[in-house]
Protein backbone atom coordinates (compact mmCIF):
# COMPACT_ATOMS: atom_id res chain seq x y z
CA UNK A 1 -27.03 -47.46 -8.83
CA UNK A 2 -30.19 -48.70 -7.37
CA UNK A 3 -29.96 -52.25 -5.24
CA UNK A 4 -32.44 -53.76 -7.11
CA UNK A 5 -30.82 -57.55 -5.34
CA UNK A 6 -31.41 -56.24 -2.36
CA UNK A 7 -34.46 -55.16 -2.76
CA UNK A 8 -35.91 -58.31 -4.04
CA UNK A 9 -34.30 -60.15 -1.29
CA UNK A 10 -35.98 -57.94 1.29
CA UNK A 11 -39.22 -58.03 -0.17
CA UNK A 12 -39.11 -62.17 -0.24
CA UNK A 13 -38.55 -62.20 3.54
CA UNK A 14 -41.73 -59.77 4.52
CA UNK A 15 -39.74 -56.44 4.92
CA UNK A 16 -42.20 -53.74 4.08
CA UNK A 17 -41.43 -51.24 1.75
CA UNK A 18 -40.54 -48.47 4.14
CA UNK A 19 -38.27 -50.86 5.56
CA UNK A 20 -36.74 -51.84 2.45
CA UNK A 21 -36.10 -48.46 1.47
CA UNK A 22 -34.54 -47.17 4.47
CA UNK A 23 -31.99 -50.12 4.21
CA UNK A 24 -31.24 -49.83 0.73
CA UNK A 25 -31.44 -45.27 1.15
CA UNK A 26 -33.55 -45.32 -1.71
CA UNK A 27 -37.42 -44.04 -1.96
CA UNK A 28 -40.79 -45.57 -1.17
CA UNK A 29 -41.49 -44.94 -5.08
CA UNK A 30 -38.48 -46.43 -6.14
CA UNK A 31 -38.70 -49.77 -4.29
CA UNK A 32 -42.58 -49.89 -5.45
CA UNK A 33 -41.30 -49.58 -9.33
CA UNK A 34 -38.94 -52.06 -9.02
CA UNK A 35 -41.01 -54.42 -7.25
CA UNK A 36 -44.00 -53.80 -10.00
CA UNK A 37 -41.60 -54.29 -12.81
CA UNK A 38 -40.35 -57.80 -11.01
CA UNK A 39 -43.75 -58.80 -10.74
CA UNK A 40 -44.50 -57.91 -14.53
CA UNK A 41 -41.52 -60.21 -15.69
CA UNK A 42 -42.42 -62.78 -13.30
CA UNK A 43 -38.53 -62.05 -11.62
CA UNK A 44 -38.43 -63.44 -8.06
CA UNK A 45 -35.92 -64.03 -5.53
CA UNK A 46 -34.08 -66.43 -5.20
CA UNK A 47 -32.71 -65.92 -9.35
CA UNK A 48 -32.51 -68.48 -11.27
CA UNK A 49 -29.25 -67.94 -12.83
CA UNK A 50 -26.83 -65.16 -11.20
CA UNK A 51 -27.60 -61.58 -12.11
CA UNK A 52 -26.19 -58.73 -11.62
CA UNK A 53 -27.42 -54.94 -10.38
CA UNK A 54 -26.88 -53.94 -13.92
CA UNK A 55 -28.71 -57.18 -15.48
CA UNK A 56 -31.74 -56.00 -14.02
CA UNK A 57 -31.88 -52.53 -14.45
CA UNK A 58 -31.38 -53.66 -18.42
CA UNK A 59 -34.14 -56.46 -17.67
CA UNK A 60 -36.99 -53.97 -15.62
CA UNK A 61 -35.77 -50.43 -16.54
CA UNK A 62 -34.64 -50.86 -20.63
CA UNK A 63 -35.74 -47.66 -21.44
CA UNK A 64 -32.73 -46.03 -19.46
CA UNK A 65 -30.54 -47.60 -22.15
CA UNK A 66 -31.43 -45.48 -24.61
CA UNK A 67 -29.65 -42.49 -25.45
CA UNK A 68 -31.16 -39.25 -24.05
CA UNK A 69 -32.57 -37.17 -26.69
CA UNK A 70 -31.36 -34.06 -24.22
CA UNK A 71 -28.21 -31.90 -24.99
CA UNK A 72 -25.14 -32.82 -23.18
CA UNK A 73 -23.55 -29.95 -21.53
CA UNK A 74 -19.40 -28.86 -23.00
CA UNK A 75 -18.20 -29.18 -19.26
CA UNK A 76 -14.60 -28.24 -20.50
CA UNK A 77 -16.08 -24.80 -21.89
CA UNK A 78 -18.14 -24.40 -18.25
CA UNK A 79 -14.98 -24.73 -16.64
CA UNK A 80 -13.00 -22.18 -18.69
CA UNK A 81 -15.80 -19.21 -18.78
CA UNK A 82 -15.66 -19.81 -14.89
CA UNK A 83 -12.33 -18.38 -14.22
CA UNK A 84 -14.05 -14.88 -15.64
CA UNK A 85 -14.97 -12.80 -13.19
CA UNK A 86 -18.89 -12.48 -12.39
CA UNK A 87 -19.43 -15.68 -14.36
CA UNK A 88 -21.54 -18.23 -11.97
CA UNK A 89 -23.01 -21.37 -12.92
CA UNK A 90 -26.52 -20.25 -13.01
CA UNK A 91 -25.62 -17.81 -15.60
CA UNK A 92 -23.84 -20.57 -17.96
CA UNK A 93 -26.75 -22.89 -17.74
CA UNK A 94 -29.25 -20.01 -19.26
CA UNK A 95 -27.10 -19.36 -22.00
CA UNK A 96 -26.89 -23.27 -22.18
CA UNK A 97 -30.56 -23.46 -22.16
CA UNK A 98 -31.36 -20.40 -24.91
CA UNK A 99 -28.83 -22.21 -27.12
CA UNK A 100 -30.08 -25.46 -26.87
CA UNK A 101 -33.35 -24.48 -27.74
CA UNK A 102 -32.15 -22.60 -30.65
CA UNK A 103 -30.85 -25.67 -31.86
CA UNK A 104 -33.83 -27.21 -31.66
CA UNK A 105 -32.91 -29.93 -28.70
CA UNK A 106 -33.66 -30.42 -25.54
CA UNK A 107 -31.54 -28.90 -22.42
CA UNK A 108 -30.71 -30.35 -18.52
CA UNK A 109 -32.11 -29.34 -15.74
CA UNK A 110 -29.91 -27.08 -13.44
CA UNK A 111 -29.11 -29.79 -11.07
CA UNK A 112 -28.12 -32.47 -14.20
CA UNK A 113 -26.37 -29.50 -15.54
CA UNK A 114 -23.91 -29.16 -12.52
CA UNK A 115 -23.83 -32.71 -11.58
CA UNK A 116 -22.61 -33.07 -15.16
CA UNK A 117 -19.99 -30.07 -14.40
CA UNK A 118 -18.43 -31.77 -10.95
CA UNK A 119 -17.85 -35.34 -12.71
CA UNK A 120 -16.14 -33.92 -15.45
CA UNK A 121 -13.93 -31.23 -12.62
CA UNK A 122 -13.28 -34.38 -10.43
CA UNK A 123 -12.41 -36.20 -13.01
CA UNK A 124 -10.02 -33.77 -14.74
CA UNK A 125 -9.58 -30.88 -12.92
CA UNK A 126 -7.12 -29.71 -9.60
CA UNK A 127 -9.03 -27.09 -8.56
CA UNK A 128 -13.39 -26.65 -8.63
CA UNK A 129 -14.10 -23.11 -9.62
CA UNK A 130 -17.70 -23.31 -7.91
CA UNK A 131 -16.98 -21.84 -4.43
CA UNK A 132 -13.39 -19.65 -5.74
CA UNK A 133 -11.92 -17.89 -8.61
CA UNK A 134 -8.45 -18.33 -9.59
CA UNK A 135 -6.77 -15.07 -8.66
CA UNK A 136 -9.56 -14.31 -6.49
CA UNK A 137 -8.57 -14.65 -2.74
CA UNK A 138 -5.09 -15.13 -1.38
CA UNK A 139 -5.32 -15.62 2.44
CA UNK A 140 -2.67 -14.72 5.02
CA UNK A 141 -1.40 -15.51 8.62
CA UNK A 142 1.30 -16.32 10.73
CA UNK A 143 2.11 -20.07 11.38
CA UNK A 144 1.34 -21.25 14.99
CA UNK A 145 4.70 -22.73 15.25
CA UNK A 146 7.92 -20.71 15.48
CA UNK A 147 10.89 -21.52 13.16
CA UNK A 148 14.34 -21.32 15.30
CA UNK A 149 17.92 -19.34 14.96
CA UNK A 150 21.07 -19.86 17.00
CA UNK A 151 22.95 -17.46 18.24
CA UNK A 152 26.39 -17.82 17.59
CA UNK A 153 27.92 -16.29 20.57
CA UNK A 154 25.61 -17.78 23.01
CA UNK A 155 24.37 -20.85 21.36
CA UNK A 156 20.53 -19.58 22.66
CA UNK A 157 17.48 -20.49 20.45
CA UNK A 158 15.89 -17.52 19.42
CA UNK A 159 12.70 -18.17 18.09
CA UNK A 160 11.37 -16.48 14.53
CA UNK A 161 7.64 -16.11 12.88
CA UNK A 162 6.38 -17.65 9.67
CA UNK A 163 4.77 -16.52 7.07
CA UNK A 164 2.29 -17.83 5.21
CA UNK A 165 0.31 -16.93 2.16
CA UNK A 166 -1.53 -19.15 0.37
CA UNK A 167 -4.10 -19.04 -3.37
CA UNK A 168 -7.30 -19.82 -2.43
CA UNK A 169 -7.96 -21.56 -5.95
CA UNK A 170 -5.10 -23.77 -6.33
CA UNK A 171 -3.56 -23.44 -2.84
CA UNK A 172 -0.35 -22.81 -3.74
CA UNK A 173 1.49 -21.29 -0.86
CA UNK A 174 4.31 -19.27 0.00
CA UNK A 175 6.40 -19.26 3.37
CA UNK A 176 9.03 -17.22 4.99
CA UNK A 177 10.39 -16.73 8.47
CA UNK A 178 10.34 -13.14 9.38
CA UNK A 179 12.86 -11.53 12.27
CA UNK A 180 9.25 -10.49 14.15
CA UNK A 181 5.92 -9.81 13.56
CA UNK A 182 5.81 -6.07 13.26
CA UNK A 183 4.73 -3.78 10.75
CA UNK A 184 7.46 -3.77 8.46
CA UNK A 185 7.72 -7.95 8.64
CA UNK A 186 4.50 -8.09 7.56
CA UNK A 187 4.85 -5.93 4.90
CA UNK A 188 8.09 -7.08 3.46
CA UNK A 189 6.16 -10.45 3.51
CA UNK A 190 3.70 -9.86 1.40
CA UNK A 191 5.64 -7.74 -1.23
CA UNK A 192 7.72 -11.05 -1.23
CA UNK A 193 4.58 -12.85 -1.68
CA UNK A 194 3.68 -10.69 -4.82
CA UNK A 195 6.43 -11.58 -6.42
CA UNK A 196 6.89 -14.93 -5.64
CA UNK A 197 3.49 -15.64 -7.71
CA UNK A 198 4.36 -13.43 -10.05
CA UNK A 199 0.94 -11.58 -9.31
CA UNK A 200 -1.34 -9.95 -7.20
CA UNK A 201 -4.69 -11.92 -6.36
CA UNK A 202 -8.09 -9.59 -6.06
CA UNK A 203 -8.65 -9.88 -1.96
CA UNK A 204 -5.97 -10.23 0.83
CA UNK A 205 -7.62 -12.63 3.75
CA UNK A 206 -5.84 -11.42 6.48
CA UNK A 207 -6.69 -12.21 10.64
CA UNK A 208 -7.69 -9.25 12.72
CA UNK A 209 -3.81 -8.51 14.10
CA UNK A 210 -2.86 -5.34 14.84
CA UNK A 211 -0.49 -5.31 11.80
CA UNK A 212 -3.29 -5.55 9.32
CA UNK A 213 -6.20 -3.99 11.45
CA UNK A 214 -6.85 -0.60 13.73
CA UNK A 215 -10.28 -1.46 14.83
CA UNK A 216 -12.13 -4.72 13.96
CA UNK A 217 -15.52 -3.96 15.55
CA UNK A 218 -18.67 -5.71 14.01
CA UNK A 219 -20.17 -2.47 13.05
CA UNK A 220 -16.86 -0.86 11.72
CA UNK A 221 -13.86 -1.76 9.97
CA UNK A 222 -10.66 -0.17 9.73
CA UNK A 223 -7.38 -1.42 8.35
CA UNK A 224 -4.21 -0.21 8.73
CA UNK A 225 -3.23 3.04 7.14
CA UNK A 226 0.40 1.15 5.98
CA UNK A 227 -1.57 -1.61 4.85
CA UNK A 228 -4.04 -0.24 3.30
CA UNK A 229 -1.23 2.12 1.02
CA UNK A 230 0.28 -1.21 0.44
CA UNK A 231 -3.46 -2.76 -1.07
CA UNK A 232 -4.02 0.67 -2.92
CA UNK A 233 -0.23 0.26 -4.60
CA UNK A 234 -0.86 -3.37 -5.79
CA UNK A 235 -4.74 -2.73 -6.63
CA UNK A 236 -6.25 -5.42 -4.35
CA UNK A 237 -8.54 -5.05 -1.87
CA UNK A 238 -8.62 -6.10 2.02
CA UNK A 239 -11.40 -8.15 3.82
CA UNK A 240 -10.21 -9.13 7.00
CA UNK A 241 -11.69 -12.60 8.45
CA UNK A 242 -14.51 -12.17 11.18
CA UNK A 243 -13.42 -12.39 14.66
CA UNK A 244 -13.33 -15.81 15.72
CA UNK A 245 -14.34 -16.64 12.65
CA UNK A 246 -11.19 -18.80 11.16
CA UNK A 247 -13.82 -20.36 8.46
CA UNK A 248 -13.55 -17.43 6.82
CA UNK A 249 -9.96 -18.42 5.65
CA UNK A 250 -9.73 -22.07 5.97
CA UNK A 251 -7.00 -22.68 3.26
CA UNK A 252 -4.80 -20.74 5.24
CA UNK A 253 -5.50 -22.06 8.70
CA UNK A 254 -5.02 -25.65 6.90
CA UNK A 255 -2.03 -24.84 5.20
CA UNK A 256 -0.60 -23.41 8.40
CA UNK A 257 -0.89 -26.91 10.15
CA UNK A 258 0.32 -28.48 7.17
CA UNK A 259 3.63 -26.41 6.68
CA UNK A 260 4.35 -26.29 10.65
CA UNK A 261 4.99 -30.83 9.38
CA UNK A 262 6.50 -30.39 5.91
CA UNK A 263 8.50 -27.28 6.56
CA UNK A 264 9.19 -26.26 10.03
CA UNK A 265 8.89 -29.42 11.64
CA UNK A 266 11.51 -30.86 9.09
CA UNK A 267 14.31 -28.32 9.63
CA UNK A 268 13.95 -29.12 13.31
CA UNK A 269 17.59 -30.94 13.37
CA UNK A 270 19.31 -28.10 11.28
CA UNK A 271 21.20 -25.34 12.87
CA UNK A 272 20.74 -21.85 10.98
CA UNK A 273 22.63 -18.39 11.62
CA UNK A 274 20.92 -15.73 9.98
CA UNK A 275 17.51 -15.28 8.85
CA UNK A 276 18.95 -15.56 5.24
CA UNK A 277 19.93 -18.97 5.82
CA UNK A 278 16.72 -19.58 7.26
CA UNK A 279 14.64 -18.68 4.50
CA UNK A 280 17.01 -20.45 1.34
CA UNK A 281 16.14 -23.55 3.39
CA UNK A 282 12.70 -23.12 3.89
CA UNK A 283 12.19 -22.19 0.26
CA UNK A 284 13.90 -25.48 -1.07
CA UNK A 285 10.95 -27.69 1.42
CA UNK A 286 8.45 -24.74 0.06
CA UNK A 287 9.36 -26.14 -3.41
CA UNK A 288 8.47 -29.47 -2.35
CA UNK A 289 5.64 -28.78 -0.50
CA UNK A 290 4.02 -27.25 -4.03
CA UNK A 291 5.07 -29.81 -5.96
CA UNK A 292 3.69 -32.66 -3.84
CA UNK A 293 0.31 -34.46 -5.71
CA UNK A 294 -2.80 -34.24 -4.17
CA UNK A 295 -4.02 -36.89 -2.61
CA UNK A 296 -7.53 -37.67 -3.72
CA UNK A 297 -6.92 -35.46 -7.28
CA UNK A 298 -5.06 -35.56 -10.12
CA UNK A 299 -1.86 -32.96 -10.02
CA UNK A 300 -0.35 -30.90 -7.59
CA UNK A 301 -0.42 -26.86 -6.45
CA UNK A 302 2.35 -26.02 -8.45
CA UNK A 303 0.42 -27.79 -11.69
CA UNK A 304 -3.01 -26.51 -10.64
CA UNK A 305 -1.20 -22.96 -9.96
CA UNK A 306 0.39 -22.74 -13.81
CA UNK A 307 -2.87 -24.32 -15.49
CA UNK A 308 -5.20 -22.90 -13.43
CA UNK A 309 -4.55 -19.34 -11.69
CA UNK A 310 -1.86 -17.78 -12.36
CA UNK A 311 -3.03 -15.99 -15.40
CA UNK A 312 -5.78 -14.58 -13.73
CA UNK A 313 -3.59 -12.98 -11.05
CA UNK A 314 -3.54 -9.32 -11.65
CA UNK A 315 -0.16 -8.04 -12.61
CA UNK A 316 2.73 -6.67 -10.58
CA UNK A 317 3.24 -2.83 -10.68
CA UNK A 318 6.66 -1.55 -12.36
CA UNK A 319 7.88 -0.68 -8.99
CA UNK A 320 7.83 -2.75 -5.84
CA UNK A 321 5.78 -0.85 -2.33
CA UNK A 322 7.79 1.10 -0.54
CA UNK A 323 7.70 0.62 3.18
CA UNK A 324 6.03 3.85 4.64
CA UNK A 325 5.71 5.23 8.10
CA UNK A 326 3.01 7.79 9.21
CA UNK A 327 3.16 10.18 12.16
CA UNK A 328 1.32 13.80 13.21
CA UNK A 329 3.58 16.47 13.61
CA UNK A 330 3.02 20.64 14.28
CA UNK A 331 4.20 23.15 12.16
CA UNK A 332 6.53 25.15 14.29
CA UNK A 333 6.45 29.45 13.83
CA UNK A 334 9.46 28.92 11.53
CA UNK A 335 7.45 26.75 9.02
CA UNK A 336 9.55 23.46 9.49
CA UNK A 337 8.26 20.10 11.41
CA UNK A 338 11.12 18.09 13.03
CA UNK A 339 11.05 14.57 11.35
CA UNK A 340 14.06 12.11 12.78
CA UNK A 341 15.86 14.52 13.93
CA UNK A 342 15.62 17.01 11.11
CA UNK A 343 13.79 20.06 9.86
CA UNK A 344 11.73 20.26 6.89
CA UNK A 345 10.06 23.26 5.58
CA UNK A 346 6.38 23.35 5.03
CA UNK A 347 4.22 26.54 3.38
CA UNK A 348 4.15 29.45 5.84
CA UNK A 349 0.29 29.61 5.87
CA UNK A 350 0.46 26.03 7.74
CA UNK A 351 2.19 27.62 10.57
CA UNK A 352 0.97 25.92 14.01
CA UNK A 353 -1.94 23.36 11.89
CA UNK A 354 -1.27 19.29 12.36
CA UNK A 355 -0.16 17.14 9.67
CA UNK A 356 0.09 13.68 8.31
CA UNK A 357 4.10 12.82 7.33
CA UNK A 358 4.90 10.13 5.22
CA UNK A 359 8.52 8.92 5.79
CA UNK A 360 10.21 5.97 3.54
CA UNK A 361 13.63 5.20 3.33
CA UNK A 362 13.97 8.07 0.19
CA UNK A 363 11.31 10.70 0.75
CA UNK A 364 9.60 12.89 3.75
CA UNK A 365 5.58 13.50 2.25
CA UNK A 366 3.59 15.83 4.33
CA UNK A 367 -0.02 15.73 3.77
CA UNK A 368 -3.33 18.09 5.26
CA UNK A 369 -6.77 16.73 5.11
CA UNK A 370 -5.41 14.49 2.67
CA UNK A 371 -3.78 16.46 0.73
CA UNK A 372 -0.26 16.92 -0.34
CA UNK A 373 1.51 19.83 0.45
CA UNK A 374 5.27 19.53 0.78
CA UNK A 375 7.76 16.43 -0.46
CA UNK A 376 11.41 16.48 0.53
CA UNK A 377 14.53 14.35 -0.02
CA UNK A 378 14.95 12.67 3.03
CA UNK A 379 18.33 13.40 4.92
CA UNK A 380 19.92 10.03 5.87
CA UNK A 381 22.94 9.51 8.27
CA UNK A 382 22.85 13.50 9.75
CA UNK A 383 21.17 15.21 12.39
CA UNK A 384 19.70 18.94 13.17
CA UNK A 385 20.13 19.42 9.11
CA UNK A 386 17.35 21.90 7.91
CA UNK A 387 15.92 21.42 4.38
CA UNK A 388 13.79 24.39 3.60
CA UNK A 389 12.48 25.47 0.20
CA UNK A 390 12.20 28.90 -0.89
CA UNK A 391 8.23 28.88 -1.82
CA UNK A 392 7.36 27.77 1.60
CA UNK A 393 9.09 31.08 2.76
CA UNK A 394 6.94 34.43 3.42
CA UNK A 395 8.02 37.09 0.78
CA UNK A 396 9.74 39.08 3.22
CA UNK A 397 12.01 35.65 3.98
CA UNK A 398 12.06 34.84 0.63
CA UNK A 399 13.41 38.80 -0.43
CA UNK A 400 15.83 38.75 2.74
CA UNK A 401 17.30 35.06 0.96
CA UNK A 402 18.07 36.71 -2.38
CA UNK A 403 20.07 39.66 -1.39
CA UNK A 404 23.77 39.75 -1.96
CA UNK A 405 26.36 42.64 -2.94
CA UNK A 406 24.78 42.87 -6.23
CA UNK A 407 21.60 42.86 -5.41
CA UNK A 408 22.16 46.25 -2.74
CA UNK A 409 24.17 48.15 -5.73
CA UNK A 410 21.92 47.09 -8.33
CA UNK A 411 18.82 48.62 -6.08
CA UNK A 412 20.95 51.82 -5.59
CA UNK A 413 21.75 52.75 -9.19
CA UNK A 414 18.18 52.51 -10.10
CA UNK A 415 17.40 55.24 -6.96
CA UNK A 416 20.58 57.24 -7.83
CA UNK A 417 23.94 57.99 -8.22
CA UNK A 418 24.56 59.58 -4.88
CA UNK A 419 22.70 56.23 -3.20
CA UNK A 420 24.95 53.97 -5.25
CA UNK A 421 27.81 56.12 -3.57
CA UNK A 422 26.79 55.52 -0.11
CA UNK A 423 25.85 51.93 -0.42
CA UNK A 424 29.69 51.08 -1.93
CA UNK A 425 30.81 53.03 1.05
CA UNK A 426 28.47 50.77 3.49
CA UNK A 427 29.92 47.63 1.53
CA UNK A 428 33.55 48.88 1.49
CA UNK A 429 33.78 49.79 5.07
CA UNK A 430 34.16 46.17 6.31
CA UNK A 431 36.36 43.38 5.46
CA UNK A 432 33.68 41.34 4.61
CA UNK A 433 31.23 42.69 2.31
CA UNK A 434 28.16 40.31 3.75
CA UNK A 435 28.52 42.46 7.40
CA UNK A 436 27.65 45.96 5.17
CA UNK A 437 23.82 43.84 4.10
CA UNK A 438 22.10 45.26 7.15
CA UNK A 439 23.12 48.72 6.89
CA UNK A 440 22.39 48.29 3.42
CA UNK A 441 18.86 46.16 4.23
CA UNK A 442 18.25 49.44 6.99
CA UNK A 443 19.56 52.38 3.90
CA UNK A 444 16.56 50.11 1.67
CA UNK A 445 13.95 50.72 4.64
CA UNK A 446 14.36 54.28 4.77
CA UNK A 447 13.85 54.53 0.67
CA UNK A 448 10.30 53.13 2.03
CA UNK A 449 9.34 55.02 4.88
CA UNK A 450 10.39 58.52 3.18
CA UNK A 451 10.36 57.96 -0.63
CA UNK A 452 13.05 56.92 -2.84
CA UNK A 453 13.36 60.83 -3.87
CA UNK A 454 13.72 61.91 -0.59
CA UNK A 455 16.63 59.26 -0.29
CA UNK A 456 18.33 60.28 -3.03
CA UNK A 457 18.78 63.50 -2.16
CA UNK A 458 19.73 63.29 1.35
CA UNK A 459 22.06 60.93 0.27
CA UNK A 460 23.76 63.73 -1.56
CA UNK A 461 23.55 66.03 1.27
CA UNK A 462 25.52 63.15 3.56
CA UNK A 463 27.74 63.38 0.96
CA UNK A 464 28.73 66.96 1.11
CA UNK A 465 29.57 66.57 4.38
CA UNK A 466 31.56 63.71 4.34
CA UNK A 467 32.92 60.74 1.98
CA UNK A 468 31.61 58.06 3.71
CA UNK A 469 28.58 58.82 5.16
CA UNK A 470 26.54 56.64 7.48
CA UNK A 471 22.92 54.91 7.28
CA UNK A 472 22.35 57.09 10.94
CA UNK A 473 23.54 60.07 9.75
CA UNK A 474 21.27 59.51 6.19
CA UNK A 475 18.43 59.21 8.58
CA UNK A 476 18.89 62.43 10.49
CA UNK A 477 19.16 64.32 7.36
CA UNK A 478 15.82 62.91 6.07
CA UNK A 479 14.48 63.50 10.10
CA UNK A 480 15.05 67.27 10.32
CA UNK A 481 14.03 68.00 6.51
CA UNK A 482 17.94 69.22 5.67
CA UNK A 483 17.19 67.23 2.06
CA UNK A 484 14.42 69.57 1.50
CA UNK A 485 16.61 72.71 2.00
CA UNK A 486 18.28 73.69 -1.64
CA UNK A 487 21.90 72.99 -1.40
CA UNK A 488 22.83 76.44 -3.46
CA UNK A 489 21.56 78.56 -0.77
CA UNK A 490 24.28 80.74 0.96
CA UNK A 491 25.23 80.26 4.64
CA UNK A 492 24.27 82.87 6.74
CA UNK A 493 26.87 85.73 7.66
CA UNK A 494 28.60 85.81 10.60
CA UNK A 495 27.24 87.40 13.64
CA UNK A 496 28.81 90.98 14.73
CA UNK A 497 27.98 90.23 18.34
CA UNK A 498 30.37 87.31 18.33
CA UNK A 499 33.37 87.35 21.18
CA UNK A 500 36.78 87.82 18.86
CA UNK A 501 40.07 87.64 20.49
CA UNK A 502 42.61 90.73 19.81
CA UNK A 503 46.48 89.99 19.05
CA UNK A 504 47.00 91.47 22.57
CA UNK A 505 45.23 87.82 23.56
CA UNK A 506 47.86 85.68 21.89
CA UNK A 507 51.37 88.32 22.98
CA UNK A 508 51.41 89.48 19.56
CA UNK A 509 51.73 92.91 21.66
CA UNK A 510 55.17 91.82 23.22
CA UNK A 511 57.01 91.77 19.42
């Protein structure tokens, strides 16, 4: 309210009226209005009787007791279509505006329009939705101070990072103390996170650590490949603060202060084993912490949290991020890549190219150019175990994989019976039949250099020599032609010029 005392006061001792306003931080205008007004009512200081500010604005200024004849703005409604994303209140006060009109009345000005919004969110209200969403930002880091474990052997205090994430809306925070600050920590953390708020907010404000960020350069950003799976899984989005820049997440740099006091500071005389321990503690003070009112607002985070954000969160996926690995590995000649210690096939055409492997806990995913191209089982507690897959194989492999006994006779009764013959005796001749598949594999080779006729039938030509013929004495039947020669034709006679022994040789003389 105007001093409108004070300015009479002034005046009567010969202050001029820049003076006066600069002492009482109101306008030239102002302090020339009241003094008019004073004048016109013939009001002069010293008063005659005590009156208030108040008394004279109703005595010089009446009209600004009457009601204004312009629409009054439904401040609970502003605050409720705020929460919706891309609504702003510029927006709300032109659809204020085009419906007041309608109406026939008169509407605020912008600036009466929001000074009529921030009474009423003061007033009632945790959390202002001018400057952030609910379920907009949640901002992360690692508190300055570390939480402690003892050792129980040595009694040494080994010191542990914290956590923190906190809603940028209704700053409700989560904390827990991590066993470093690697990768998989800060992973972990924030899947923990998630589900502690029951929801995943829009943007993840994290620092530029290594954990979060590859390259932070002003003219290019890139995030971690792990962390940027673990945004894509959950649907949010990841806008690291600028270097040097710790404005950019101020609830979390505030918070961190805070909970190094209320949390970490207050477990300071408590011995704790295990990181479990740890953490059961630190969420009982965490539970506190949210629950505390605020100081200069009605509620607390835990209130404005339920009331304010936490249906605007967007929701958790069925199944909780995975922890993933990635590395580059070659595709040796023999189609596998070596992953912990084990082999896993990958298509034969990717035979000495580089690719991206995926390795969780469950599964080995190998990708090229982005692109999927082999998924395994992942072999846990062995070593030097090959897992191959029977389409990655060439078709030679892949032919060479299927054969057994059956498949060797089946392929020789469909070339003959005189084949099938031979290729039981190949399988027969050993104790165990698997040490007949190469002669068999080498009997199959032959059918493709010379025909599967010309097999056949030097296959019964091996047979009328002997039983049990063999896959090198197949071949030099099918090498000199003697399959081609008809088997009914008659041997040639018997030369006359041949050496023949008499009786007289052998004694038969001497009987």
């Amino acid at each position: 309210m105007t001093k409108y005392t004070e300015i009479l006061r002034l005046h009567s001792q010969g202050v001029s009226g820049r003076g006066i306003a600069a002492s009482c931080s109101c306008s030239r205008n102002t302090v020339s209005n009241v003094l008019e007004r004073a004048k016109h009512h013939e009001i002069h200081w010293p008063f005659e009787k005590d009156l208030t500010d108040q008394d004279l604005e109703d005595l010089l200024f009446p009209e600004k007791k009457l009601k204004s004849s312009r629409k009054i703005p439904d401040s609970e409604y502003i605050h409720k279509e705020l929460a919706k994303s891309g609504v702003t209140l510029s927006l709300l006060w032109n659809e204020y505006c085009e419906k007041t009109r309608l109406s026939g009345e008169i509407p605020l000005m912008y600036s009466q329009f929001c000074r009529y919004y921030r009474e009423y969110a003061h007033k009632t209200k945790a959390t202002m939705r001018i400057k952030r969403k609910p379920g907009e930002l949640m901002e992360v880091d690692w508190a300055g101070d570390p939480a402690y474990l003892k050792d129980y052997l040595t009694g040494e205090a080994i010191p542990v990072p914290v956590f923190v994430a906190v809603l940028a809306c209704s700053q409700y925070a989560y904390v827990e103390a991590c066993r470093d600050m690697k990768m998989e920590s800060w992973i972990n953390a924030h899947v923990n996170a998630f589900n502690y708020f029951g929801g995943v907010a829009r943007i993840l404000v994290p620092d530029n650590l290594k954990t979060g960020v590859d390259n932070a350069h002003r003219t290019e950003l890139k995030i971690n490949r792990t962390y940027h799976e673990l945004a894509e899984h959950y649907g949010t989005a990841v806008i690291p603060a600028r270097v040097k820049k710790p404005r950019d997440k101020p609830l979390a740099e505030g918070t961190v202060g805070i909970i190094s006091t209320w949390i970490v500071a207050s477990l300071r005389h408590q011995q704790f084993f295990s990181l479990q321990e740890l953490n059961e503690a630190i969420r009982k003070k965490l539970a506190e912490f949210n629950e505390k009112p605020f100081q200069k607002k009605p509620g607390s985070r835990m209130s404005a949290f339920h009331q304010e954000e936490k249906a605007h969160l967007l929701p958790l996926p069925t199944s909780p991020y995975e922890l993933a690995t990635w590395s580059d590995e070659l595709v040796q000649v023999n189609y596998h890549i070596n992953v912990d210690k084990n082999h896993y096939s990958v298509p034969y055409e990717y035979i000495r190219q580089l690719v991206n492997v995926r390795l969780t806990s469950r599964m080995v995913e190998i990708f090229y150019h982005h692109h999927r191209i082999a998924s395994h089982r992942r072999v846990r507690g062995m070593e030097g175990e090959w897992v191959t897959l029977s389409e990655h194989m060439p078709e030679n492999h892949r032919q060479y994989l299927t054969q057994n006994s059956d498949y060797f006779r089946k392929w020789a009764v469909d070339v003959g019976p005189s084949t099938a013959i031979v290729v039981e005796g190949l399988l027969g001749n050993h104790k165990v039949e698997k040490q007949g598949y190469r002669a068999c594999t080498s009997l199959m080779k032959l059918g493709d250099k010379y025909s599967l006729v010309r097999l056949e039938q030097a296959c019964q030509r091996g047979l009328s020599y002997t039983p049990s013929p063999s896959v090198k004495s197949i071949q030099t039947i099918l090498t000199t032609g003697q399959d081609k020669v008809p088997s009914d034709k008659p041997p040639k006679p018997m030369s006359s010029q041949g050496f023949v022994r008499g009786a007289a040789y052998f004694g038969g003389d001497d009987q």
